[in-house]
PDB file of N, CA and C in Angstrom:
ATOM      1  N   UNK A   1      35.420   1.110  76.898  1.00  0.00           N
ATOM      2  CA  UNK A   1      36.183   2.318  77.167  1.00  0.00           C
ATOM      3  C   UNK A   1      35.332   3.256  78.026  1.00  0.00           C
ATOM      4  N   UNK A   2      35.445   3.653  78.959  1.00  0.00           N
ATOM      5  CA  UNK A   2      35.411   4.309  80.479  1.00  0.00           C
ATOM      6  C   UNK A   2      35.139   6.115  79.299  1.00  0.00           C
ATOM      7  N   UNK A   3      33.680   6.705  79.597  1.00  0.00           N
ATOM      8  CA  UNK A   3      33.602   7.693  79.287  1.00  0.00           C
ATOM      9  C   UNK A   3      33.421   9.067  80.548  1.00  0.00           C
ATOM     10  N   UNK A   4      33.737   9.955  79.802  1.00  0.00           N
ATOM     11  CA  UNK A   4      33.979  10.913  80.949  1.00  0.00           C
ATOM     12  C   UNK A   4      33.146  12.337  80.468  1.00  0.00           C
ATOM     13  N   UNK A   5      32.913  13.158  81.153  1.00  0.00           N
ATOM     14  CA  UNK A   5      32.451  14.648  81.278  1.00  0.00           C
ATOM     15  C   UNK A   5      33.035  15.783  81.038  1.00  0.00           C
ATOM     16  N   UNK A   6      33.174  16.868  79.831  1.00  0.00           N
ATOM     17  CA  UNK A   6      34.723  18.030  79.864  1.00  0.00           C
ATOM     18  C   UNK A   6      33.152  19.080  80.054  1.00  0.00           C
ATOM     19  N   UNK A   7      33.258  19.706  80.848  1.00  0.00           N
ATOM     20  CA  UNK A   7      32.315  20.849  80.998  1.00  0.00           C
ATOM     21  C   UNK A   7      34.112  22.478  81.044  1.00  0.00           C
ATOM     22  N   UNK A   8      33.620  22.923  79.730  1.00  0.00           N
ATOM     23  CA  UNK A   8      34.306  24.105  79.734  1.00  0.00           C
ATOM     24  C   UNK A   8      33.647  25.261  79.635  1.00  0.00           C
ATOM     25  N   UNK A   9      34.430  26.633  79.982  1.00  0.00           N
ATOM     26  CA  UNK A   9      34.195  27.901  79.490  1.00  0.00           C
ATOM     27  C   UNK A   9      34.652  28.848  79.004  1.00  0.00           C
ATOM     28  N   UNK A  10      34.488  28.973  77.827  1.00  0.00           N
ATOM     29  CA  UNK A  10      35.924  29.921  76.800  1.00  0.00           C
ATOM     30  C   UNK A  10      35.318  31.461  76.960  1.00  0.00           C
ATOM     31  N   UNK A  11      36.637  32.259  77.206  1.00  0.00           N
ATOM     32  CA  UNK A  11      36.593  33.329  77.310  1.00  0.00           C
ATOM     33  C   UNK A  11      37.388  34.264  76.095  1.00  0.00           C
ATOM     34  N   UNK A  12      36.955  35.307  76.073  1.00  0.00           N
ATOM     35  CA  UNK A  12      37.673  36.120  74.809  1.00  0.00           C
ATOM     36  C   UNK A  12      36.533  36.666  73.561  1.00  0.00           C
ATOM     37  N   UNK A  13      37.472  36.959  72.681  1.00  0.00           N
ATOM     38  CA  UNK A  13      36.499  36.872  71.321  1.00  0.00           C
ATOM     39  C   UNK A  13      35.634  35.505  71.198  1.00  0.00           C
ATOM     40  N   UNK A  14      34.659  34.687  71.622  1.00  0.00           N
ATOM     41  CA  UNK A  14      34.572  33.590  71.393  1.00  0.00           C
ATOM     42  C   UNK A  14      33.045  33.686  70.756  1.00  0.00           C
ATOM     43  N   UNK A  15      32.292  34.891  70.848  1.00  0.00           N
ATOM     44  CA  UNK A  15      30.919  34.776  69.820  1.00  0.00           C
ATOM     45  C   UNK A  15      30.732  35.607  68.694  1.00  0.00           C
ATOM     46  N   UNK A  16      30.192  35.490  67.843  1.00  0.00           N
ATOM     47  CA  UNK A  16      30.072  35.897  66.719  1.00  0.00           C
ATOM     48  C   UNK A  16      30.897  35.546  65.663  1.00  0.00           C
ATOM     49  N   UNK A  17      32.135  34.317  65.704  1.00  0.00           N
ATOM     50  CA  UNK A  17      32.954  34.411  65.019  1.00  0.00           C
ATOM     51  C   UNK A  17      33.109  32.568  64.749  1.00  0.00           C
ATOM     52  N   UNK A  18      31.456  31.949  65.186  1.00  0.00           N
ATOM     53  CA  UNK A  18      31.795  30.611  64.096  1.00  0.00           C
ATOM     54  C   UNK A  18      32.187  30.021  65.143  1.00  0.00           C
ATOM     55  N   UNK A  19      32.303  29.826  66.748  1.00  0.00           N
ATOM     56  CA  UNK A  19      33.083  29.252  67.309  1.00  0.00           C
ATOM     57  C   UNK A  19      32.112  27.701  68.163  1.00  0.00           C
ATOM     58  N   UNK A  20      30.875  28.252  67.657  1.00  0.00           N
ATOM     59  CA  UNK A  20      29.716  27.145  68.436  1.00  0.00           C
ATOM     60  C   UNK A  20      29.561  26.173  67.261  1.00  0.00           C
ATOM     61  N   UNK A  21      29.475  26.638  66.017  1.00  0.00           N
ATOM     62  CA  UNK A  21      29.708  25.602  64.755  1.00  0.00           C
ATOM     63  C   UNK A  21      30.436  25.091  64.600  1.00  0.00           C
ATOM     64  N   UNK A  22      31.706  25.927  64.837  1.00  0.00           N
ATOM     65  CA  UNK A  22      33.317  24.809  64.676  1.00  0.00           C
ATOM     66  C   UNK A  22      33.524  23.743  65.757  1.00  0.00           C
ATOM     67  N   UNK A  23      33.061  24.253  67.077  1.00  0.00           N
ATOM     68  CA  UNK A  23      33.308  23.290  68.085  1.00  0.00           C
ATOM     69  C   UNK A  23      32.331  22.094  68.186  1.00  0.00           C
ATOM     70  N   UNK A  24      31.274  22.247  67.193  1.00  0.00           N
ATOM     71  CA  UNK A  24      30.214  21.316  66.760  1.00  0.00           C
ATOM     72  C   UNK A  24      31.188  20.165  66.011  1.00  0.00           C
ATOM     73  N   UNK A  25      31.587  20.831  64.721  1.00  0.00           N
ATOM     74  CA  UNK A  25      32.387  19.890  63.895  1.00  0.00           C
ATOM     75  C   UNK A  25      33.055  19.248  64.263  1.00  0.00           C
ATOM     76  N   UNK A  26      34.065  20.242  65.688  1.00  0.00           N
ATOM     77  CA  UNK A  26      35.270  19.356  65.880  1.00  0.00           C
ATOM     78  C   UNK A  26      35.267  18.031  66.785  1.00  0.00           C
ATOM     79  N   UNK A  27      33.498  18.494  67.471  1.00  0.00           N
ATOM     80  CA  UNK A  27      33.429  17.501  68.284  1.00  0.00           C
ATOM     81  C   UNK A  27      33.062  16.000  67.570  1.00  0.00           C
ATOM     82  N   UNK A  28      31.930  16.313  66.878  1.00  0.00           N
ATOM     83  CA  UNK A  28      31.091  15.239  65.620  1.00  0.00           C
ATOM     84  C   UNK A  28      32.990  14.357  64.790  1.00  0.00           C
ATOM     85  N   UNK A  29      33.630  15.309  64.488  1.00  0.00           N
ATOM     86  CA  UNK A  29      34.761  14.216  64.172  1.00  0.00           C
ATOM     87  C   UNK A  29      35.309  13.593  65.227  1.00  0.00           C
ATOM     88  N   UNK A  30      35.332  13.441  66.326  1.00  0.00           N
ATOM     89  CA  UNK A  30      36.272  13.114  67.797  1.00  0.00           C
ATOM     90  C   UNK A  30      35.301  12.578  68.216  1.00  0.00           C
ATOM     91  N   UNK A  31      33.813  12.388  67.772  1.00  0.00           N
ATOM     92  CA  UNK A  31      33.391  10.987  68.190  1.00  0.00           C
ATOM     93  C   UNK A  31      33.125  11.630  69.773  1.00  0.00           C
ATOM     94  N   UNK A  32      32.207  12.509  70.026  1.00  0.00           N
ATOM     95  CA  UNK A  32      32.043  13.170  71.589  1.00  0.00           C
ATOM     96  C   UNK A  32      30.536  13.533  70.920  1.00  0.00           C
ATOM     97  N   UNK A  33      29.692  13.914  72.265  1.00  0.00           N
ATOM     98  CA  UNK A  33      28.287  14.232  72.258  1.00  0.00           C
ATOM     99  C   UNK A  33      28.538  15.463  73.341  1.00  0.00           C
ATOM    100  N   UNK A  34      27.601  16.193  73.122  1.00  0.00           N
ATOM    101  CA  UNK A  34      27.579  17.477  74.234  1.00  0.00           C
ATOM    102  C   UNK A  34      26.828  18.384  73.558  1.00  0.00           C
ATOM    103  N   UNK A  35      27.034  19.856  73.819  1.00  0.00           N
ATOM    104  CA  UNK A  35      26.792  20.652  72.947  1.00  0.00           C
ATOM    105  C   UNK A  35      27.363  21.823  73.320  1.00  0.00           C
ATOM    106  N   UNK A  36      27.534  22.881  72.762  1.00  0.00           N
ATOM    107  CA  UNK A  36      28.224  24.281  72.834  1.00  0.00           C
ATOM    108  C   UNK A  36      27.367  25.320  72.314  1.00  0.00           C
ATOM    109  N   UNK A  37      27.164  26.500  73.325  1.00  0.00           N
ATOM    110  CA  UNK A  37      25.895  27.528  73.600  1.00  0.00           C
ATOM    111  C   UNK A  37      26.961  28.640  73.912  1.00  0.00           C
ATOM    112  N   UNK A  38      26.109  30.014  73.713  1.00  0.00           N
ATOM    113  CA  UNK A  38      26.722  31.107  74.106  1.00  0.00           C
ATOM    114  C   UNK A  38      26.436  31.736  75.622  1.00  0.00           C
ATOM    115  N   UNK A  39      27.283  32.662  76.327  1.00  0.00           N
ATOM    116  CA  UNK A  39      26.429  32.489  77.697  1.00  0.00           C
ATOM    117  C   UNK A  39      26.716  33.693  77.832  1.00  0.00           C
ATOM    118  N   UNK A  40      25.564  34.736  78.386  1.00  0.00           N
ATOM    119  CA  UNK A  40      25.111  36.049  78.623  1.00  0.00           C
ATOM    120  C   UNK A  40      26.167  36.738  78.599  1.00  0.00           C
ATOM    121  N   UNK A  41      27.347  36.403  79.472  1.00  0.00           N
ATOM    122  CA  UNK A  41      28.498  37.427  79.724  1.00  0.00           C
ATOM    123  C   UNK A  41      29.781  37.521  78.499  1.00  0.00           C
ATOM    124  N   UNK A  42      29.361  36.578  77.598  1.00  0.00           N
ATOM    125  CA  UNK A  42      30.000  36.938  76.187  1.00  0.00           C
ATOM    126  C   UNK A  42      30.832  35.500  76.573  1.00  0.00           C
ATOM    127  N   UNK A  43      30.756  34.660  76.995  1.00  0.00           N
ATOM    128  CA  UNK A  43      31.789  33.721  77.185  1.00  0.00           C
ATOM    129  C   UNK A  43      30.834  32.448  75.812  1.00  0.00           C
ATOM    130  N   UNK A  44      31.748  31.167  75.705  1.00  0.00           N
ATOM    131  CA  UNK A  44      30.829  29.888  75.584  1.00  0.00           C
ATOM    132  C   UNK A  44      31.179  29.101  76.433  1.00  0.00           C
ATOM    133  N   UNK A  45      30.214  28.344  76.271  1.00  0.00           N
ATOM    134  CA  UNK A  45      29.609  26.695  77.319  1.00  0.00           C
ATOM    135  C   UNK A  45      29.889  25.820  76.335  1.00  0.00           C
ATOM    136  N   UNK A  46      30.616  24.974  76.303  1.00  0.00           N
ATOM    137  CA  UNK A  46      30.932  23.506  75.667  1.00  0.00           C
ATOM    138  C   UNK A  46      31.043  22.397  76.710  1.00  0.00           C
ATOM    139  N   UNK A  47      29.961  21.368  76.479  1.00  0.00           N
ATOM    140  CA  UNK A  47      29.713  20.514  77.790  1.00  0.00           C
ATOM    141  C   UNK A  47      30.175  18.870  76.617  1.00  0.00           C
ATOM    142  N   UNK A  48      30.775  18.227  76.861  1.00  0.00           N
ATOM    143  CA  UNK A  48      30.950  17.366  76.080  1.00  0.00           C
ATOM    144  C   UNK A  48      31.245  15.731  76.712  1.00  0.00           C
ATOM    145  N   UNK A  49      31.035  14.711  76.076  1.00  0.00           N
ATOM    146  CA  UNK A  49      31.338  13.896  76.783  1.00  0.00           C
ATOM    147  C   UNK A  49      31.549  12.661  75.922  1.00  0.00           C
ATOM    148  N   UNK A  50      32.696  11.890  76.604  1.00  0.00           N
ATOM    149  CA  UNK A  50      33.130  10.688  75.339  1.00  0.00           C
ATOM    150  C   UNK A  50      34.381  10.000  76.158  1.00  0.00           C
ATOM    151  N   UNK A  51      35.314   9.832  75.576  1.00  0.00           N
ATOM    152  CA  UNK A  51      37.011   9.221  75.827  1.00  0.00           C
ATOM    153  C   UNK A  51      37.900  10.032  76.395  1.00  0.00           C
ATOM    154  N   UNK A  52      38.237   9.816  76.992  1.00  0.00           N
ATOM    155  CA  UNK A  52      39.341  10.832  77.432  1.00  0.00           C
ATOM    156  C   UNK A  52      40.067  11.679  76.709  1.00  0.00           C
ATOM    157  N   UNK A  53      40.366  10.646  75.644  1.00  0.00           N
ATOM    158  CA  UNK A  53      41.822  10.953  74.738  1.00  0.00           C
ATOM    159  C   UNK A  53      41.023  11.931  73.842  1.00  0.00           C
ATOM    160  N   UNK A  54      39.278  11.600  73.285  1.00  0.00           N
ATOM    161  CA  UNK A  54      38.830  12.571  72.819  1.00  0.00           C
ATOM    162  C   UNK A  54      38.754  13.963  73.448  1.00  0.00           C
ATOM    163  N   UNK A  55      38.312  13.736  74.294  1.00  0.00           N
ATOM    164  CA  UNK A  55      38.095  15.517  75.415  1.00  0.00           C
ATOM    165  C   UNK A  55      39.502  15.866  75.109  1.00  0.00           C
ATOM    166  N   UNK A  56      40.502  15.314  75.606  1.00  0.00           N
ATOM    167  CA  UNK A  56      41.496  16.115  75.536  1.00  0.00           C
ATOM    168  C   UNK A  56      42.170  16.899  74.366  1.00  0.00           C
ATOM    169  N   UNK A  57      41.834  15.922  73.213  1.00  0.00           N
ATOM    170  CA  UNK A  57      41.566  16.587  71.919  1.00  0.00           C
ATOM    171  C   UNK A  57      41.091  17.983  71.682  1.00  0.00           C
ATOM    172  N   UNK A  58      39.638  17.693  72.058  1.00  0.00           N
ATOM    173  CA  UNK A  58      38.567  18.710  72.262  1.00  0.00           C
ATOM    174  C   UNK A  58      39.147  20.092  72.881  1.00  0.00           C
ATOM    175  N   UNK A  59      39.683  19.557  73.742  1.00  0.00           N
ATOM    176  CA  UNK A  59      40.201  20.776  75.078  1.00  0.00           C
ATOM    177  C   UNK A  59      41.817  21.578  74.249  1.00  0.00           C
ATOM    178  N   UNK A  60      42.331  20.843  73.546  1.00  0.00           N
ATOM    179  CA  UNK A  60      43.426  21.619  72.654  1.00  0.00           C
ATOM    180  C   UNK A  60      42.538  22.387  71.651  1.00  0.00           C
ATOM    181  N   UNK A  61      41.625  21.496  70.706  1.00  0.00           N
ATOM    182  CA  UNK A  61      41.201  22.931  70.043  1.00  0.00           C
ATOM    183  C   UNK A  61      40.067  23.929  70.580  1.00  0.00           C
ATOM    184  N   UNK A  62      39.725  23.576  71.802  1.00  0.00           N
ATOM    185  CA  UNK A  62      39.228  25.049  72.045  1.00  0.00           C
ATOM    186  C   UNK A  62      39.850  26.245  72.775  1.00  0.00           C
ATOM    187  N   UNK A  63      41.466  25.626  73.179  1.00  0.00           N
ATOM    188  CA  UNK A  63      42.265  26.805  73.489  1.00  0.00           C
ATOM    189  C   UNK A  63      42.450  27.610  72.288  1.00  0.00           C
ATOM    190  N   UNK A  64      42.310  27.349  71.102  1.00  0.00           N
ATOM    191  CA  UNK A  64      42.299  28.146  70.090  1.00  0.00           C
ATOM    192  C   UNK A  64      41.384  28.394  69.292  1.00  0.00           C
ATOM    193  N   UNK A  65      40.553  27.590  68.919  1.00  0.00           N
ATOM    194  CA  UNK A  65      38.871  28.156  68.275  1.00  0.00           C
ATOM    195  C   UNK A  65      39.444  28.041  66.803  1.00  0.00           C
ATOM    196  N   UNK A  66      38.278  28.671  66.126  1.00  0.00           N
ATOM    197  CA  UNK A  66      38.094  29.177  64.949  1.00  0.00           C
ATOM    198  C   UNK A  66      39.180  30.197  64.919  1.00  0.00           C
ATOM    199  N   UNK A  67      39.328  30.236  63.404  1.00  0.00           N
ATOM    200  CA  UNK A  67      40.244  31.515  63.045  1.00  0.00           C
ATOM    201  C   UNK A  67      40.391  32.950  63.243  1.00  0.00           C
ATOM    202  N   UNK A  68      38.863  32.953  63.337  1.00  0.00           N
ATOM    203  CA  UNK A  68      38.670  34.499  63.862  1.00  0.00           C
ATOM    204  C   UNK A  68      38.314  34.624  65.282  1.00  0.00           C
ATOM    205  N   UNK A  69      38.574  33.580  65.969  1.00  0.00           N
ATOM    206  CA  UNK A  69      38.512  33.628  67.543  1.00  0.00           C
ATOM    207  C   UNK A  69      39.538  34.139  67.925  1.00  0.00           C
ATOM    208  N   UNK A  70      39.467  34.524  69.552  1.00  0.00           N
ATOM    209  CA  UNK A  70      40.902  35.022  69.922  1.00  0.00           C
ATOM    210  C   UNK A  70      40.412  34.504  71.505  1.00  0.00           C
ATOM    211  N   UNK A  71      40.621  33.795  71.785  1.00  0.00           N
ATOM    212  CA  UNK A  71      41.083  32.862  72.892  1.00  0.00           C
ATOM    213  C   UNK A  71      41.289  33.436  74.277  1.00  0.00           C
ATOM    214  N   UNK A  72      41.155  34.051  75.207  1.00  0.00           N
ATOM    215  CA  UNK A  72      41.909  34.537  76.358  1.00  0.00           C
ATOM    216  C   UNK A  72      41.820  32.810  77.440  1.00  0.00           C
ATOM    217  N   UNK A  73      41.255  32.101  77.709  1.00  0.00           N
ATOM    218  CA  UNK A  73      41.031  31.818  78.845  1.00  0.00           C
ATOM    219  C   UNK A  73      39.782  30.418  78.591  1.00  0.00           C
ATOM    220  N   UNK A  74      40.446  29.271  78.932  1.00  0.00           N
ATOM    221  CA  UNK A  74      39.295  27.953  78.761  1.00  0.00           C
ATOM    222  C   UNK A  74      39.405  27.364  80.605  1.00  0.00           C
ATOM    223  N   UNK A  75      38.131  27.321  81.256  1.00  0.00           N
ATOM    224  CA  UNK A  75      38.112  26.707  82.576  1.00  0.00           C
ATOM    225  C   UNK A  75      37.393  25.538  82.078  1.00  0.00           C
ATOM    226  N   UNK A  76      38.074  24.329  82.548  1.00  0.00           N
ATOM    227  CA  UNK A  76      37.457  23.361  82.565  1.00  0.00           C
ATOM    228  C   UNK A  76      37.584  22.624  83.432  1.00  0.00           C
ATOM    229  N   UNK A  77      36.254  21.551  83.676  1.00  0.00           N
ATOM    230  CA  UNK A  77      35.978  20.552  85.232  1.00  0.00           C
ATOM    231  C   UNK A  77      35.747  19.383  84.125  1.00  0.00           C
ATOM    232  N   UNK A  78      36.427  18.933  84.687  1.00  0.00           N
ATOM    233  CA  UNK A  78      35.839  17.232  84.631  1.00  0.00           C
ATOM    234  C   UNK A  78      35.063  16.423  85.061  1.00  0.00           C
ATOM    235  N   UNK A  79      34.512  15.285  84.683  1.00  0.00           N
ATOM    236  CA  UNK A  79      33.296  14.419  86.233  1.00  0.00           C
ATOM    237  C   UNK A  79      32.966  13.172  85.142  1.00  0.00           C
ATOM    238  N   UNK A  80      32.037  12.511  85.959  1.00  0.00           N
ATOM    239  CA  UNK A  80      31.549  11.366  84.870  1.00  0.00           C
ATOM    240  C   UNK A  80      30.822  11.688  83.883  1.00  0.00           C
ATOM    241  N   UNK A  81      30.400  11.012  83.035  1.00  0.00           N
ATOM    242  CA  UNK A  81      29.669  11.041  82.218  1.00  0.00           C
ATOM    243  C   UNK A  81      28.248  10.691  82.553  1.00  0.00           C
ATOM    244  N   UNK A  82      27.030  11.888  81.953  1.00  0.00           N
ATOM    245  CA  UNK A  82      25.934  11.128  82.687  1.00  0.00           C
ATOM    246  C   UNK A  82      25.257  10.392  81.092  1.00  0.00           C
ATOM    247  N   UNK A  83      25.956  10.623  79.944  1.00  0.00           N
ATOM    248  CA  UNK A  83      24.597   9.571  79.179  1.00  0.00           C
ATOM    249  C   UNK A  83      23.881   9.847  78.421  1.00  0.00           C
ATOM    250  N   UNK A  84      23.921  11.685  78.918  1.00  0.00           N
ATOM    251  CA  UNK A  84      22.375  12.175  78.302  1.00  0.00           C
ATOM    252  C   UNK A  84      22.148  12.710  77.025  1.00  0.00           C
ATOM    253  N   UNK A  85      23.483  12.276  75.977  1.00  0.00           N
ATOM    254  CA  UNK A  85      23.747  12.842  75.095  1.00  0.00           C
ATOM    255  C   UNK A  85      23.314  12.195  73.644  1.00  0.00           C
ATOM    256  N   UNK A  86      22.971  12.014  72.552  1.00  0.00           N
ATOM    257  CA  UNK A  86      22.925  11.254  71.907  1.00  0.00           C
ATOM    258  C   UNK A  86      23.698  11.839  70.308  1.00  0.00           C
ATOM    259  N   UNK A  87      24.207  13.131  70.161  1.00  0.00           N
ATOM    260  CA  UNK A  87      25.005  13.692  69.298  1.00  0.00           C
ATOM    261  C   UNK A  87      25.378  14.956  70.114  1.00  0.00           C
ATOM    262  N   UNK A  88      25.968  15.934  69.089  1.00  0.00           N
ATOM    263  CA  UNK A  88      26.677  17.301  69.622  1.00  0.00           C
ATOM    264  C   UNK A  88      25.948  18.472  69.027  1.00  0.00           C
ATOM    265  N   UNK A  89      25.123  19.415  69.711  1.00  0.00           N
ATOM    266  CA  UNK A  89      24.532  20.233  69.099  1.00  0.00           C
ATOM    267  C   UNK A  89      24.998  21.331  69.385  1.00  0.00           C
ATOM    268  N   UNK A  90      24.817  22.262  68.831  1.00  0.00           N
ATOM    269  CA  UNK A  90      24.452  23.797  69.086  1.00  0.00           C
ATOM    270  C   UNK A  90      23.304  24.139  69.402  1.00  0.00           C
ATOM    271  N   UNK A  91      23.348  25.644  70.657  1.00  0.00           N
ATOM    272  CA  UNK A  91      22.164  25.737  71.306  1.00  0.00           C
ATOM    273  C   UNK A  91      22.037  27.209  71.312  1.00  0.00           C
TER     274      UNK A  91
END
């Protein structure tokens, strides 16, 4: 199975509210490696990589996050996969 690259960036309420841990979990069940970090301008970075059908998974729940997230806005690029992953961390 042909793996691929979801490099996103969630905008909104998306720090302080559990959303780099949850997107940890959700990835570790969906069978994806990457990791998800917070980034200066209040946004997160979730770089992930696996199956398609997983990312796309991935990419539904981070239009919505955690419970106490509030969502405005997910950009995401696609590309290959480079490999360099060996689980899903937080950073």
């Amino acid at each position: 199975m042909s793996h691929q690259r979801l490099t996103m960036r969630i905008s909104g309420k998306v720090q302080g509210v559990y959303y780099r841990a949850s997107a940890a979990e959700k990835a570790e069940e969906l069978g994806v490696t990457g990791y998800a970090k917070n980034l200066p301008d209040g946004r997160v970075e979730v770089i992930a990589e696996g199956p398609q059908t997983a990312l796309a998974s991935l990419q539904r729940w981070c239009n919505d996050g955690p419970p106490a997230a509030d969502v405005d806005r997910v950009d995401a690029t696609e590309g290959p996969a480079t490999g360099e992953f060996t689980g899903f961390e937080t950073r």
